[in-house]
N, C-alpha and C. Protein backbone atom coordinates (compact mmCIF):
# COMPACT_ATOMS: atom_id res chain seq x y z
N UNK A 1 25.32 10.66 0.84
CA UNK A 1 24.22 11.08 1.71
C UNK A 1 24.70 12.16 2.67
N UNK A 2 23.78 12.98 3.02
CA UNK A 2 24.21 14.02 3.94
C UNK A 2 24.42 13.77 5.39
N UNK A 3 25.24 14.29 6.06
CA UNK A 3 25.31 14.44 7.16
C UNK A 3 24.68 15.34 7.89
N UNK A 4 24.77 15.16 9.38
CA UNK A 4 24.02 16.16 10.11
C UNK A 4 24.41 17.33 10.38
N UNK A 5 25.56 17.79 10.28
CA UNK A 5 26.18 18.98 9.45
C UNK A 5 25.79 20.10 8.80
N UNK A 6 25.24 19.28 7.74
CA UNK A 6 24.49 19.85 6.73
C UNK A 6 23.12 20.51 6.87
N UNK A 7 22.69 19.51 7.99
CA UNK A 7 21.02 20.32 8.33
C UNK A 7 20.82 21.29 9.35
N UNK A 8 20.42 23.12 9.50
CA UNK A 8 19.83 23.72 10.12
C UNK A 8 19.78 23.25 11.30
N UNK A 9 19.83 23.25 12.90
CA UNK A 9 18.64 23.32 14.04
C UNK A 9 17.45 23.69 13.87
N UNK A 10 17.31 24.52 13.10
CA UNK A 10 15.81 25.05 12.92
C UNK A 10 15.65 25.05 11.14
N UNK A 11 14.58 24.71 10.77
CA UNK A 11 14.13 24.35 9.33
C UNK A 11 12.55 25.07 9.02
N UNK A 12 12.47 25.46 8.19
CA UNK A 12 10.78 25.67 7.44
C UNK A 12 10.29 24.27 7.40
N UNK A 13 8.95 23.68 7.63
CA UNK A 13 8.44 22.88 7.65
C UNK A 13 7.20 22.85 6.20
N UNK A 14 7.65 22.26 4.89
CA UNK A 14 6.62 21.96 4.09
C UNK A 14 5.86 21.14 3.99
N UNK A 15 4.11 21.29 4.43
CA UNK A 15 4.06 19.74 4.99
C UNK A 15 3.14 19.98 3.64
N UNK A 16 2.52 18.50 2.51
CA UNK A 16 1.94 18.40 1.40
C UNK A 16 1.40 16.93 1.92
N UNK A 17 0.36 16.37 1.45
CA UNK A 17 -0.75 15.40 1.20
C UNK A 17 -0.25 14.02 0.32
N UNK A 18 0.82 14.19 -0.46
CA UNK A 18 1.11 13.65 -1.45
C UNK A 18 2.60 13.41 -1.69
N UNK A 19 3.29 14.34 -1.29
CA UNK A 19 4.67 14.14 -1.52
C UNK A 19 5.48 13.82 -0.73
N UNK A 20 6.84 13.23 -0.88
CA UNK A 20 7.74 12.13 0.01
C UNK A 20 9.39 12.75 0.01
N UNK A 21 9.75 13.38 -0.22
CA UNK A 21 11.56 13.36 -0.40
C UNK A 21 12.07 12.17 0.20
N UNK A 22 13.25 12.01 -0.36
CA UNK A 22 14.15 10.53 -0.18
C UNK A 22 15.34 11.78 -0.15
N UNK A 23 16.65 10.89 0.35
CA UNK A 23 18.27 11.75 0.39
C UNK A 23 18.08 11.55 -0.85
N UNK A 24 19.24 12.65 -1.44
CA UNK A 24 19.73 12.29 -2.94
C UNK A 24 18.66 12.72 -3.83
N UNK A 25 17.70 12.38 -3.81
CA UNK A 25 16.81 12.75 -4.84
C UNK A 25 15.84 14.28 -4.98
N UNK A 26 15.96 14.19 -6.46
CA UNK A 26 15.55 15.56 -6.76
C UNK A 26 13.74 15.69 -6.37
N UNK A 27 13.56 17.06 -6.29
CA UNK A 27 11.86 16.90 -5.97
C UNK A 27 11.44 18.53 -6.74
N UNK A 28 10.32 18.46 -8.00
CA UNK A 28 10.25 19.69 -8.60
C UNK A 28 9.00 19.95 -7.58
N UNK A 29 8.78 21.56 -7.39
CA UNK A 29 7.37 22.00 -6.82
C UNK A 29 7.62 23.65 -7.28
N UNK A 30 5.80 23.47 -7.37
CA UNK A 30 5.58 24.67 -7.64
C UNK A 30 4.55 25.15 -6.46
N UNK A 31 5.06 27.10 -6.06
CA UNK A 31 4.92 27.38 -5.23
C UNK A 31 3.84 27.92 -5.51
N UNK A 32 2.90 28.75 -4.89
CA UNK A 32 1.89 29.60 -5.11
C UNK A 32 1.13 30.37 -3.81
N UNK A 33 0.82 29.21 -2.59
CA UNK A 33 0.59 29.69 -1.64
C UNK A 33 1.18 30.92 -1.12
N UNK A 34 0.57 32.38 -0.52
CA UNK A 34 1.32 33.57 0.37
C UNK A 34 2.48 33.03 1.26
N UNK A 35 1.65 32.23 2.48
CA UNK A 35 3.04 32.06 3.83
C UNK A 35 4.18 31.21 2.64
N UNK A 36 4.16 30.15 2.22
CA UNK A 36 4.71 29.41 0.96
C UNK A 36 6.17 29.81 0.47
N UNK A 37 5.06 31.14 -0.40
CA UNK A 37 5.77 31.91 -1.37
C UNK A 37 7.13 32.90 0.07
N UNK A 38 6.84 33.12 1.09
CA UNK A 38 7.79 33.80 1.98
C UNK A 38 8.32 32.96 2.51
N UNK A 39 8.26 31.23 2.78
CA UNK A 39 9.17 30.32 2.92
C UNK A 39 10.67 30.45 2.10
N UNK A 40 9.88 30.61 0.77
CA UNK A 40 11.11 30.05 0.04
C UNK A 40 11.68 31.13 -0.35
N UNK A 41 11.51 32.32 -0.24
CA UNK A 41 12.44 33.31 0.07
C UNK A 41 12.87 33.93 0.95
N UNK A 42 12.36 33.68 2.12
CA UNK A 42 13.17 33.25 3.52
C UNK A 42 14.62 32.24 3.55
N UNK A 43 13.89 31.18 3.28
CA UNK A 43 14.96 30.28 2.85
C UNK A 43 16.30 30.38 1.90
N UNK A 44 16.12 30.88 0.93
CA UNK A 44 16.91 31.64 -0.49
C UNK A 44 17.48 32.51 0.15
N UNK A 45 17.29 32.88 1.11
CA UNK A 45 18.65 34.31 1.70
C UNK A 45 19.19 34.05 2.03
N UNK A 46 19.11 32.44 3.27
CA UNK A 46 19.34 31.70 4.10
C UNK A 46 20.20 30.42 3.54
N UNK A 47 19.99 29.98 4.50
CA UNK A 47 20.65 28.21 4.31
C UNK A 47 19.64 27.73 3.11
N UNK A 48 19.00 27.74 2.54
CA UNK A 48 18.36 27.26 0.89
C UNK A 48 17.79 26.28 1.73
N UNK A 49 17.59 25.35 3.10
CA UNK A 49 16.78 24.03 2.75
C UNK A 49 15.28 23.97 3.39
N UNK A 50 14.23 23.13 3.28
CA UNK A 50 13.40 23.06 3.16
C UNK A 50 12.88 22.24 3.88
N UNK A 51 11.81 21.74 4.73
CA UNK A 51 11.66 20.66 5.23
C UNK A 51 10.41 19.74 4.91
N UNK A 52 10.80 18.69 3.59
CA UNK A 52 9.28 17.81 3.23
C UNK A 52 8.93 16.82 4.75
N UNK A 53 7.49 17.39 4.77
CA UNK A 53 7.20 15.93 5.44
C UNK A 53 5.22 16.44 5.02
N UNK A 54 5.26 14.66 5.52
CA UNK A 54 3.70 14.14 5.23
C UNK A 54 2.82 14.45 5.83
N UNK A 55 1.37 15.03 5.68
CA UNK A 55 0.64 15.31 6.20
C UNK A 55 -0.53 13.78 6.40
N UNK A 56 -0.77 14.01 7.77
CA UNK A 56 -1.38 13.06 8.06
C UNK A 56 -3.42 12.65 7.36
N UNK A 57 -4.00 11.79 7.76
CA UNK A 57 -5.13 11.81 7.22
C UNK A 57 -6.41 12.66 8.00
N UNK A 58 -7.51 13.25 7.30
CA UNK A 58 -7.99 14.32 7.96
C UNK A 58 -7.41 15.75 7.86
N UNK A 59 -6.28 16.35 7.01
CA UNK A 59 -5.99 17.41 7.00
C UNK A 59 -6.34 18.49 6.34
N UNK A 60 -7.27 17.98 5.98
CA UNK A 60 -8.12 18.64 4.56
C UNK A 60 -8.91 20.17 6.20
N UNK A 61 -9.61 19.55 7.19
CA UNK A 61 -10.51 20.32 7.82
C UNK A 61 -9.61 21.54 8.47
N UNK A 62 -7.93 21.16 8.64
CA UNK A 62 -7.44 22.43 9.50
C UNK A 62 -5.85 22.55 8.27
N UNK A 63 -6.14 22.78 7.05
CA UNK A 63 -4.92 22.71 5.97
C UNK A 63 -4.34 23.79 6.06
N UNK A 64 -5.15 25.39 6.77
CA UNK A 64 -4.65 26.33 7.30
C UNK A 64 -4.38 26.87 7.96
N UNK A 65 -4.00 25.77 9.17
CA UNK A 65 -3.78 26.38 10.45
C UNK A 65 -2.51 25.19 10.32
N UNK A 66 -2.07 24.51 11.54
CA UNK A 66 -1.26 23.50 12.03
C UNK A 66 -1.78 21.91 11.79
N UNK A 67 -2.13 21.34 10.59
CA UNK A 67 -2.90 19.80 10.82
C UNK A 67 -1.61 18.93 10.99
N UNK A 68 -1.96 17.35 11.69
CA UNK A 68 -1.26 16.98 11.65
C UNK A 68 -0.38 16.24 10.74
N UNK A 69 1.29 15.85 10.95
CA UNK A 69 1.93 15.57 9.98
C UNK A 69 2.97 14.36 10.68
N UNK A 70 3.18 13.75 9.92
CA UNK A 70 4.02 12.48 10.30
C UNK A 70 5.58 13.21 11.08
N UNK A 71 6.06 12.31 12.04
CA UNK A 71 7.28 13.04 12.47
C UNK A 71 8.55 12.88 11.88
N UNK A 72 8.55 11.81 10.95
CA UNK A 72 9.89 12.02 10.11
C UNK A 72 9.40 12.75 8.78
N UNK A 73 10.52 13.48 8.61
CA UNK A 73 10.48 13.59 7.20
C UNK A 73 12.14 13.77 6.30
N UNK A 74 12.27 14.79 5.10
CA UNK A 74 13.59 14.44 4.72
C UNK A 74 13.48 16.19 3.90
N UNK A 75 14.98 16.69 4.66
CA UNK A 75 15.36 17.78 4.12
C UNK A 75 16.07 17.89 2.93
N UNK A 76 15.58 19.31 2.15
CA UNK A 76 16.03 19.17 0.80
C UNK A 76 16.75 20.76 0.48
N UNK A 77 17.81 20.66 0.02
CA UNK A 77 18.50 22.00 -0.29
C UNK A 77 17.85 22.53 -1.79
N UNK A 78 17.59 23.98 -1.58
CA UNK A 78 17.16 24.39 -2.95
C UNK A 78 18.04 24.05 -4.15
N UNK A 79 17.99 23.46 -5.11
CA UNK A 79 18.84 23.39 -6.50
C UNK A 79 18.51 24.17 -7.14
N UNK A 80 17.18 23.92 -7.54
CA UNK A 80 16.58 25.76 -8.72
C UNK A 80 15.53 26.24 -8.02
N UNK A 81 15.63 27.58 -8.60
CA UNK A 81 15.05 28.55 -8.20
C UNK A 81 14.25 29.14 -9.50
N UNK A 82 13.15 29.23 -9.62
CA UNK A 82 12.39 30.25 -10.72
C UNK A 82 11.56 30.99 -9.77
N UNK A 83 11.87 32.52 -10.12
CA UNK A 83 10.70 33.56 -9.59
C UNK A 83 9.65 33.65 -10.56
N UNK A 84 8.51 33.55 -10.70
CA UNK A 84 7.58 33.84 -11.82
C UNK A 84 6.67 35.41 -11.53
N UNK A 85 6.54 35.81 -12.52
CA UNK A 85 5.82 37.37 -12.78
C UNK A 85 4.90 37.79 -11.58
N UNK A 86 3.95 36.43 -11.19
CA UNK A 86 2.50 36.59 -10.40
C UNK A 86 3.54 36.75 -8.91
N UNK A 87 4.83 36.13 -8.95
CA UNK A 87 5.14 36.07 -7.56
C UNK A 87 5.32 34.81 -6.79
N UNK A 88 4.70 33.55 -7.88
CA UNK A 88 4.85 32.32 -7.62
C UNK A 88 6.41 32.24 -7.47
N UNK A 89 6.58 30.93 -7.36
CA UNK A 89 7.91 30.37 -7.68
C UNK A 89 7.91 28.24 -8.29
N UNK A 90 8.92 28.45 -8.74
CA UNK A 90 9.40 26.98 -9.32
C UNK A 90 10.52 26.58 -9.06
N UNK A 91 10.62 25.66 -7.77
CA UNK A 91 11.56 25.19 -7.41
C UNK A 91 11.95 23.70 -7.44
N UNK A 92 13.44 23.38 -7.03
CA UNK A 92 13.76 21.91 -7.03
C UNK A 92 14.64 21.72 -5.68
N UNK A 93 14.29 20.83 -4.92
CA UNK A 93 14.37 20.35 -3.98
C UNK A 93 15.66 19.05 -3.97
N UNK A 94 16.74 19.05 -3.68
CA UNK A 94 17.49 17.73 -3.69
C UNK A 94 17.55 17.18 -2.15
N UNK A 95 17.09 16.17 -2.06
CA UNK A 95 17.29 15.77 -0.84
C UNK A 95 18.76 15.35 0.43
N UNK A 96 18.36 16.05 0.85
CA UNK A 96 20.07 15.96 2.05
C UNK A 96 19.95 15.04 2.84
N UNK A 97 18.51 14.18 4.08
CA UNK A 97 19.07 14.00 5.24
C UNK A 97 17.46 13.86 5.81
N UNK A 98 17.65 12.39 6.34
CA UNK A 98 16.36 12.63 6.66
C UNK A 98 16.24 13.45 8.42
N UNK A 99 14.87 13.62 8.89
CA UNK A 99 15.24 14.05 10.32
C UNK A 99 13.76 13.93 11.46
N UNK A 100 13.76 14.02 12.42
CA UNK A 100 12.75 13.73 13.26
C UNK A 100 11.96 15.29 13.76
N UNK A 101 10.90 14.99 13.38
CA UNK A 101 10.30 16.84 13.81
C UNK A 101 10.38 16.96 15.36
N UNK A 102 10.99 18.10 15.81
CA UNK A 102 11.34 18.42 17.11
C UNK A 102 9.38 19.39 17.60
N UNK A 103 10.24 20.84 18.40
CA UNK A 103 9.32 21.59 18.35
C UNK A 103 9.26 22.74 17.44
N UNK A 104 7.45 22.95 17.59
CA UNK A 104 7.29 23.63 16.41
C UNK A 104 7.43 25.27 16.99
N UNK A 105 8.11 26.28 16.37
CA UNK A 105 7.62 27.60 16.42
C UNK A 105 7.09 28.59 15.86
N UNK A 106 6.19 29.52 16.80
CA UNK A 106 5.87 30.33 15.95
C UNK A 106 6.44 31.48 15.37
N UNK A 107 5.71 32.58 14.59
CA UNK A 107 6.86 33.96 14.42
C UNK A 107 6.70 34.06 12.51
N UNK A 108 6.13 32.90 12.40
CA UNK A 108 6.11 33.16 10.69
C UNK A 108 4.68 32.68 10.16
N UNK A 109 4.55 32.91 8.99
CA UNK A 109 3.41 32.75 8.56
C UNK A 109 2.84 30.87 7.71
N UNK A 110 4.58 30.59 7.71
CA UNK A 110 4.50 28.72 7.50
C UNK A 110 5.06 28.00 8.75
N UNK A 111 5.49 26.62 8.79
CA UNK A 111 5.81 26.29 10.40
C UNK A 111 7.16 26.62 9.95
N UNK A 112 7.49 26.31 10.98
CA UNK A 112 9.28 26.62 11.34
C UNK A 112 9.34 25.37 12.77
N UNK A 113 10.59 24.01 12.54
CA UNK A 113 10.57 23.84 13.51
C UNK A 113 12.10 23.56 14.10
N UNK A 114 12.08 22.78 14.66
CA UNK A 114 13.52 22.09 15.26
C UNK A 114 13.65 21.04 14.96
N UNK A 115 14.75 20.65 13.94
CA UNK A 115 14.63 19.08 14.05
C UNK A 115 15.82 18.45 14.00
N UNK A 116 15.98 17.19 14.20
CA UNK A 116 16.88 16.28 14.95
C UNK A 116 16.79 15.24 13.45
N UNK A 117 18.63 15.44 13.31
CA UNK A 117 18.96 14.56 11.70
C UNK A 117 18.94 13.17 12.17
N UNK A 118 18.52 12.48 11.26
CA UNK A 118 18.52 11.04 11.37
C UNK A 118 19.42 10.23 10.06
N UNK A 119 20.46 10.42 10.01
CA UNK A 119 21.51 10.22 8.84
C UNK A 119 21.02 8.35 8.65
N UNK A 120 20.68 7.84 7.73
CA UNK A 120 20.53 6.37 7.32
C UNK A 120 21.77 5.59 6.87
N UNK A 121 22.24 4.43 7.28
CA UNK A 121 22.94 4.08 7.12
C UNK A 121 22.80 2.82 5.53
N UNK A 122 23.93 2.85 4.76
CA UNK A 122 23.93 1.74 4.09
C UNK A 122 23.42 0.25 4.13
N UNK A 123 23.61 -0.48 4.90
CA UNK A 123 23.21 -2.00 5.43
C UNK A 123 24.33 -2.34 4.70
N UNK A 124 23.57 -4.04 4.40
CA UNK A 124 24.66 -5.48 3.78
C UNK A 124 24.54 -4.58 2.53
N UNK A 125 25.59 -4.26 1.41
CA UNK A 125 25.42 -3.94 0.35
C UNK A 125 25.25 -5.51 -0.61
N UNK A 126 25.93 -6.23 -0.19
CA UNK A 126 25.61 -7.49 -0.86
C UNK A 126 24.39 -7.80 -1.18
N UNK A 127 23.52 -7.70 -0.41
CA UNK A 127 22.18 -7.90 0.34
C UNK A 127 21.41 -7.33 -0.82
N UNK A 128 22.20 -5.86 -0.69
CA UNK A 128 21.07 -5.08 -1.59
C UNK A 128 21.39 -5.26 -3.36
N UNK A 129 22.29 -5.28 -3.93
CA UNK A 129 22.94 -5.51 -5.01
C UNK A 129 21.95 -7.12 -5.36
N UNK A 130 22.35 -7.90 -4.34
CA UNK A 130 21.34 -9.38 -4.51
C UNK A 130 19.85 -9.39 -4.61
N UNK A 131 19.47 -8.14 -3.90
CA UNK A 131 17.88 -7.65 -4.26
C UNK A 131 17.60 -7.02 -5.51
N UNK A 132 18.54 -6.52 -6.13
CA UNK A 132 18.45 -5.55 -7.52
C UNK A 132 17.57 -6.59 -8.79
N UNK A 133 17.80 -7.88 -8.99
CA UNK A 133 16.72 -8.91 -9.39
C UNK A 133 15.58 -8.52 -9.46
N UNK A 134 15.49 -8.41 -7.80
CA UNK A 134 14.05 -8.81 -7.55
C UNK A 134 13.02 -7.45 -7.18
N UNK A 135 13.74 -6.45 -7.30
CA UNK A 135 13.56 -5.40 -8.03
C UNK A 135 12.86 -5.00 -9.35
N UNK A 136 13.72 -5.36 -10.15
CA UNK A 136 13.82 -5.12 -11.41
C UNK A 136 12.64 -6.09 -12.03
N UNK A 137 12.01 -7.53 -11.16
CA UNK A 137 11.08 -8.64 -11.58
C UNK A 137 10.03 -7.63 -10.71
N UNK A 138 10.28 -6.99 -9.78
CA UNK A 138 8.48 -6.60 -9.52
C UNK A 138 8.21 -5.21 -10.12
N UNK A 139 8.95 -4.76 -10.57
CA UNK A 139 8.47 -3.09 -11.40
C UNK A 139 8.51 -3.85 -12.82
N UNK A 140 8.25 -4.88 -13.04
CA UNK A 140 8.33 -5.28 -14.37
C UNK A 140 7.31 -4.06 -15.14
N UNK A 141 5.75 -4.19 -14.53
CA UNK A 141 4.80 -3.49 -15.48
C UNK A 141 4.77 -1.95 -15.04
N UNK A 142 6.05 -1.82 -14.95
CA UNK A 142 5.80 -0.33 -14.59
C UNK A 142 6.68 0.99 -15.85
N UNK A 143 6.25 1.97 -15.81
CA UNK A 143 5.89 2.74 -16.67
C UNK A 143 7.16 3.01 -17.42
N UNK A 144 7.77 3.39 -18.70
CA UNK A 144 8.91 3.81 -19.45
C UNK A 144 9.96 4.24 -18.78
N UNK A 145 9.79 5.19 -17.83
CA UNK A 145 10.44 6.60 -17.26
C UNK A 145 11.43 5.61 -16.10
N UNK A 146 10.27 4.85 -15.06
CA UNK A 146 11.03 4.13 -14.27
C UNK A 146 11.84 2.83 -14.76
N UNK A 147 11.60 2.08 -15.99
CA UNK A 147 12.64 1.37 -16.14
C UNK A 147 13.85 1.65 -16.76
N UNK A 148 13.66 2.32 -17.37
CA UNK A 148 14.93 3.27 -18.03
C UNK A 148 15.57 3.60 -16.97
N UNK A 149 15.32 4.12 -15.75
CA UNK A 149 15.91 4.43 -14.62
C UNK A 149 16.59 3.19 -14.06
N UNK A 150 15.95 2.75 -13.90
CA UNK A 150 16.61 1.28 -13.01
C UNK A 150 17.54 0.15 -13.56
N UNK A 151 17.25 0.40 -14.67
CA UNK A 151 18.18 -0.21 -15.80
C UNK A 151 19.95 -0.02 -15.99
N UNK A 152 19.88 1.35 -15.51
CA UNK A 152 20.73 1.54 -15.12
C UNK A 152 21.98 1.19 -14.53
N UNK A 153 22.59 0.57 -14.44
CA UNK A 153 23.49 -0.81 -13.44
C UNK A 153 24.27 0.05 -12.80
N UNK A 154 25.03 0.94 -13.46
CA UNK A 154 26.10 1.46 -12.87
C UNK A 154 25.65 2.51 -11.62
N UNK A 155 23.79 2.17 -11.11
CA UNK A 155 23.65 3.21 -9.99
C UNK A 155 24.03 2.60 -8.66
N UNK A 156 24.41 3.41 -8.05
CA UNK A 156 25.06 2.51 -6.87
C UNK A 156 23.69 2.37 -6.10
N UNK A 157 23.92 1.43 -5.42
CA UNK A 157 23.06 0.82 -4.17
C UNK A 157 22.10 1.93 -3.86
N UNK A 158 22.20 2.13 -3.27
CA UNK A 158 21.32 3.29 -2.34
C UNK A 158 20.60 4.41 -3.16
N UNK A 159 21.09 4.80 -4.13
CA UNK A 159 20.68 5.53 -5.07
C UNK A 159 19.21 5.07 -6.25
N UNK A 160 19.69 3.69 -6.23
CA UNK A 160 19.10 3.27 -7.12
C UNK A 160 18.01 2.87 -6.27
N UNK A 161 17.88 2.57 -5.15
CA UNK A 161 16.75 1.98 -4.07
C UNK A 161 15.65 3.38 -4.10
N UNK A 162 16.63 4.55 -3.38
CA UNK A 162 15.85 5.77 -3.39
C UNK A 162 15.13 6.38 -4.62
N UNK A 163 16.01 6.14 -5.66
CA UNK A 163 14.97 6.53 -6.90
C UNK A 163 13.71 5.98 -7.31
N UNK A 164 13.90 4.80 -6.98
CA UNK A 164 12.71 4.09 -7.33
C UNK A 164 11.84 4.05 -6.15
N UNK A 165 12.01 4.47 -4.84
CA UNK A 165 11.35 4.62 -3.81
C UNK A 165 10.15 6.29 -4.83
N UNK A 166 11.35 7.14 -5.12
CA UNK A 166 10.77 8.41 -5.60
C UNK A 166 9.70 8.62 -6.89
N UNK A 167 9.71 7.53 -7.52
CA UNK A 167 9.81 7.77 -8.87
C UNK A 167 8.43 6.65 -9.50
N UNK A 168 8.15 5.95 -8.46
CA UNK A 168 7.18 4.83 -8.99
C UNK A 168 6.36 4.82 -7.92
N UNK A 169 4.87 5.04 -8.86
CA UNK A 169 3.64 4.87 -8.31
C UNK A 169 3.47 4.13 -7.03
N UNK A 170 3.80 5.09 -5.92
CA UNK A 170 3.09 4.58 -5.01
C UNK A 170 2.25 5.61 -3.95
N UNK A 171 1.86 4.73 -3.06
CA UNK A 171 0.63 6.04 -2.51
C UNK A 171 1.44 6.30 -1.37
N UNK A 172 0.80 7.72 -0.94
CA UNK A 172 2.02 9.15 -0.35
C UNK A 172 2.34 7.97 1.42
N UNK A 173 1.69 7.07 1.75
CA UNK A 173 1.51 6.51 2.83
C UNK A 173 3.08 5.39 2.96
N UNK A 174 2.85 4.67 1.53
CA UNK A 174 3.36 3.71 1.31
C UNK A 174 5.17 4.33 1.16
N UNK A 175 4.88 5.84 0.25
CA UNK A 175 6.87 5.75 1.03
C UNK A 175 6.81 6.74 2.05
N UNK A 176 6.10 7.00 2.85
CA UNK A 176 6.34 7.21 4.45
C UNK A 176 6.90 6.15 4.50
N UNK A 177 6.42 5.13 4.66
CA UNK A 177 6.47 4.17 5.43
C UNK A 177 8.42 3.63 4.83
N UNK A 178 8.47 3.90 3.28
CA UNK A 178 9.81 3.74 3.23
C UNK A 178 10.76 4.77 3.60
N UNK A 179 10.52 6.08 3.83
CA UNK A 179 11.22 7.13 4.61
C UNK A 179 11.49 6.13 6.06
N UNK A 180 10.70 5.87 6.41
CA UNK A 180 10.89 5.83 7.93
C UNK A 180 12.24 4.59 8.11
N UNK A 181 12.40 3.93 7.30
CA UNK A 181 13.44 2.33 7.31
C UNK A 181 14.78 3.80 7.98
N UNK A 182 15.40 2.81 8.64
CA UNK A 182 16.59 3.38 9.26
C UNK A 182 17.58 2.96 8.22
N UNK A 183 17.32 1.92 7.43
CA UNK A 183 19.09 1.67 6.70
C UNK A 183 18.22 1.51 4.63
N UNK A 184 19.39 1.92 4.17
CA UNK A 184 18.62 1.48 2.85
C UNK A 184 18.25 -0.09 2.58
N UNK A 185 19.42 -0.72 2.92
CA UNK A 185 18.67 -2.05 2.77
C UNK A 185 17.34 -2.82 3.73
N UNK A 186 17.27 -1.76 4.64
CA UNK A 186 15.74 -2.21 5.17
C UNK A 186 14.80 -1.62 4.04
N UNK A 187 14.73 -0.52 3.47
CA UNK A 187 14.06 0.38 2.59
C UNK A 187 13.74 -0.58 1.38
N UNK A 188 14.81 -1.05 1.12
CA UNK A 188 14.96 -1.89 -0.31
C UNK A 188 13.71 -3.18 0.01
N UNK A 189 14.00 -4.00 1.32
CA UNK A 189 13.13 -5.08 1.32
C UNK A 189 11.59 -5.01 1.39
N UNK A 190 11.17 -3.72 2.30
CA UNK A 190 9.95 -3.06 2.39
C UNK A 190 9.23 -2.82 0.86
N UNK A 191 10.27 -2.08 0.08
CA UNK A 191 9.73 -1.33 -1.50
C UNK A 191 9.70 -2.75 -2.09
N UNK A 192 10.37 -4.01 -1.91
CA UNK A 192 10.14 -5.41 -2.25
C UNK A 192 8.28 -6.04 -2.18
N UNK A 193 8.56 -5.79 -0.60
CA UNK A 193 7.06 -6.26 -0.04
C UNK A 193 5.64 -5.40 -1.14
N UNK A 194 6.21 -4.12 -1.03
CA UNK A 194 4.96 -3.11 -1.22
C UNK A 194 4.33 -3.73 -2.68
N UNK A 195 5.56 -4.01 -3.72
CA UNK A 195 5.42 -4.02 -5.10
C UNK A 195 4.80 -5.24 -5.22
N UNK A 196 5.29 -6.58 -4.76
CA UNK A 196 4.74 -7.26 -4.48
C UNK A 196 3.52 -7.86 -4.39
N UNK A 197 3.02 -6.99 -3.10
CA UNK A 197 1.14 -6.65 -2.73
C UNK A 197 0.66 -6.55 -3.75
N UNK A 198 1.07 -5.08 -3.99
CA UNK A 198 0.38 -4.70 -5.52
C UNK A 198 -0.04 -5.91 -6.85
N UNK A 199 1.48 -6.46 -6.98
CA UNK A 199 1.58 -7.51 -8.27
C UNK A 199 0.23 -8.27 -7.62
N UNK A 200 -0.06 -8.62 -6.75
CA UNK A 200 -0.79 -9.37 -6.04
C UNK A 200 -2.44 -8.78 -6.50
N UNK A 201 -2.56 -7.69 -6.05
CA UNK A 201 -3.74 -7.08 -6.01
C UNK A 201 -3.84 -6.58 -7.35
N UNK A 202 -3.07 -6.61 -8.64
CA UNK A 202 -3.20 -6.83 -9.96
C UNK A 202 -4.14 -7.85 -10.27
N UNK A 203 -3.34 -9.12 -10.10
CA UNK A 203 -3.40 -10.37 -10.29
C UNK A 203 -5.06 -10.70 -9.98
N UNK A 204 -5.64 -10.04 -8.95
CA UNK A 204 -6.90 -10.50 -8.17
C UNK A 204 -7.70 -9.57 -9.00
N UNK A 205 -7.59 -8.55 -9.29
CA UNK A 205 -8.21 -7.64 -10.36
C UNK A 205 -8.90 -6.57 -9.18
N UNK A 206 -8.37 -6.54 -8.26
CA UNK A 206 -8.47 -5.26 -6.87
C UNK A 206 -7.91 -4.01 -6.87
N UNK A 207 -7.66 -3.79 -8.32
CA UNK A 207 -6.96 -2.38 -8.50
C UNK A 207 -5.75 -2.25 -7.70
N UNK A 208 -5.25 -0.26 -7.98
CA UNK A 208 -3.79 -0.47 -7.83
C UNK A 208 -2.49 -0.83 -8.22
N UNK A 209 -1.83 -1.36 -8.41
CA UNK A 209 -0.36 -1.33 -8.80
C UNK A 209 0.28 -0.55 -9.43
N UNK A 210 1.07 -0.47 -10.21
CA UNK A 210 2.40 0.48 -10.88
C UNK A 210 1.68 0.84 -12.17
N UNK A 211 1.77 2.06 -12.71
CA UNK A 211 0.96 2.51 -14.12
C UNK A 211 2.57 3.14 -14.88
């Protein structure tokens, strides 16, 4: 996991409706927006990283000006880069570090702000290794891609928590809410609870769960 080292004082702020970065994990996006498209080649000259965070509910009425956005989110260093013909771009995002949004400035045409790293710590690894079970029993009905992933044994702790934080159906709210855990093994027990619900709200025939 990254250190605070690693992250900018000052960062581009990507805020999206839908998407989550975790450390460690990869994130594909495609660019298209103008201010956007001069982020990420701003960035590309620069220190390469990026700053995901969540846009709050209601952002649909001010999506082009400043709406609001959750205050953590998690920085990601460019890995690939595609320029495309129109001017778009296709990029990949690996996550470094999560961090707390400071202040915002102006001077560009996307945000730009200040932010303050919030490095997560490991927990009981026992703890979490002993959760890997019960894991693996609540993504039971979940899709090819993620069990093949998790299946995996030899992923270490934290890795394997975050992937599946990344990687399985859940709604953009629900891994805020696992961004925000200060240690992975708080993360791990939360993504426990969430799957859980769901199995739950399967079971009742209330829609929802893992596809």
């Amino acid at each position: 996991m990254a250190g605070p080292a690693e992250l900018p004082e000052r960062i581009p702020l990507f805020p999206l409706p839908n998407a989550v970065l975790f450390p460690g994990m990869p994130l594909p996006l495609h660019i298209f927006e103008p201010r956007y498209r001069k982020m990420v080649n701003d960035a590309k000259q620069g220190h390469r990283t990026v700053g995901m965070v969540l846009l709050r509910a209601g952002w649909e009425s001010d999506y082009a000006g400043r709406p609001a956005i959750y205050p953590i989110g998690c920085a990601g260093r460019m890995d690939q880069f595609e320029a495309l013909p129109d001017g778009r771009f296709n990029i990949v995002l690996r996550g470094l570090v999560r961090f707390r949004v400071g202040q915002e400035h102006a001077g560009e045409p996307y945000r730009l702000a200040s932010v303050v790293p919030m490095p997560e710590t490991v927990g009981d690894v026992a703890a979490l290794e002993a959760a890997r079970p019960k894991l693996l029993a609540a993504i039971g009905r979940a899709s090819d891609g993620p069990a093949v992933l998790v299946m995996q044994n030899e992923l270490p702790a934290p890795h394997f928590v975050n992937a599946l934080c990344q990687s399985l159906d859940l709604e953009p709210v629900e891994r805020q809410s696992l961004l925000d855990c200060d240690s992975v093994e708080e993360r791990c027990r939360r993504l426990v609870e969430i799957l859980e619900w769901k199995a739950v709200e399967q079971t009742h025939g209330s829609g929802g769960g893992i596809h």
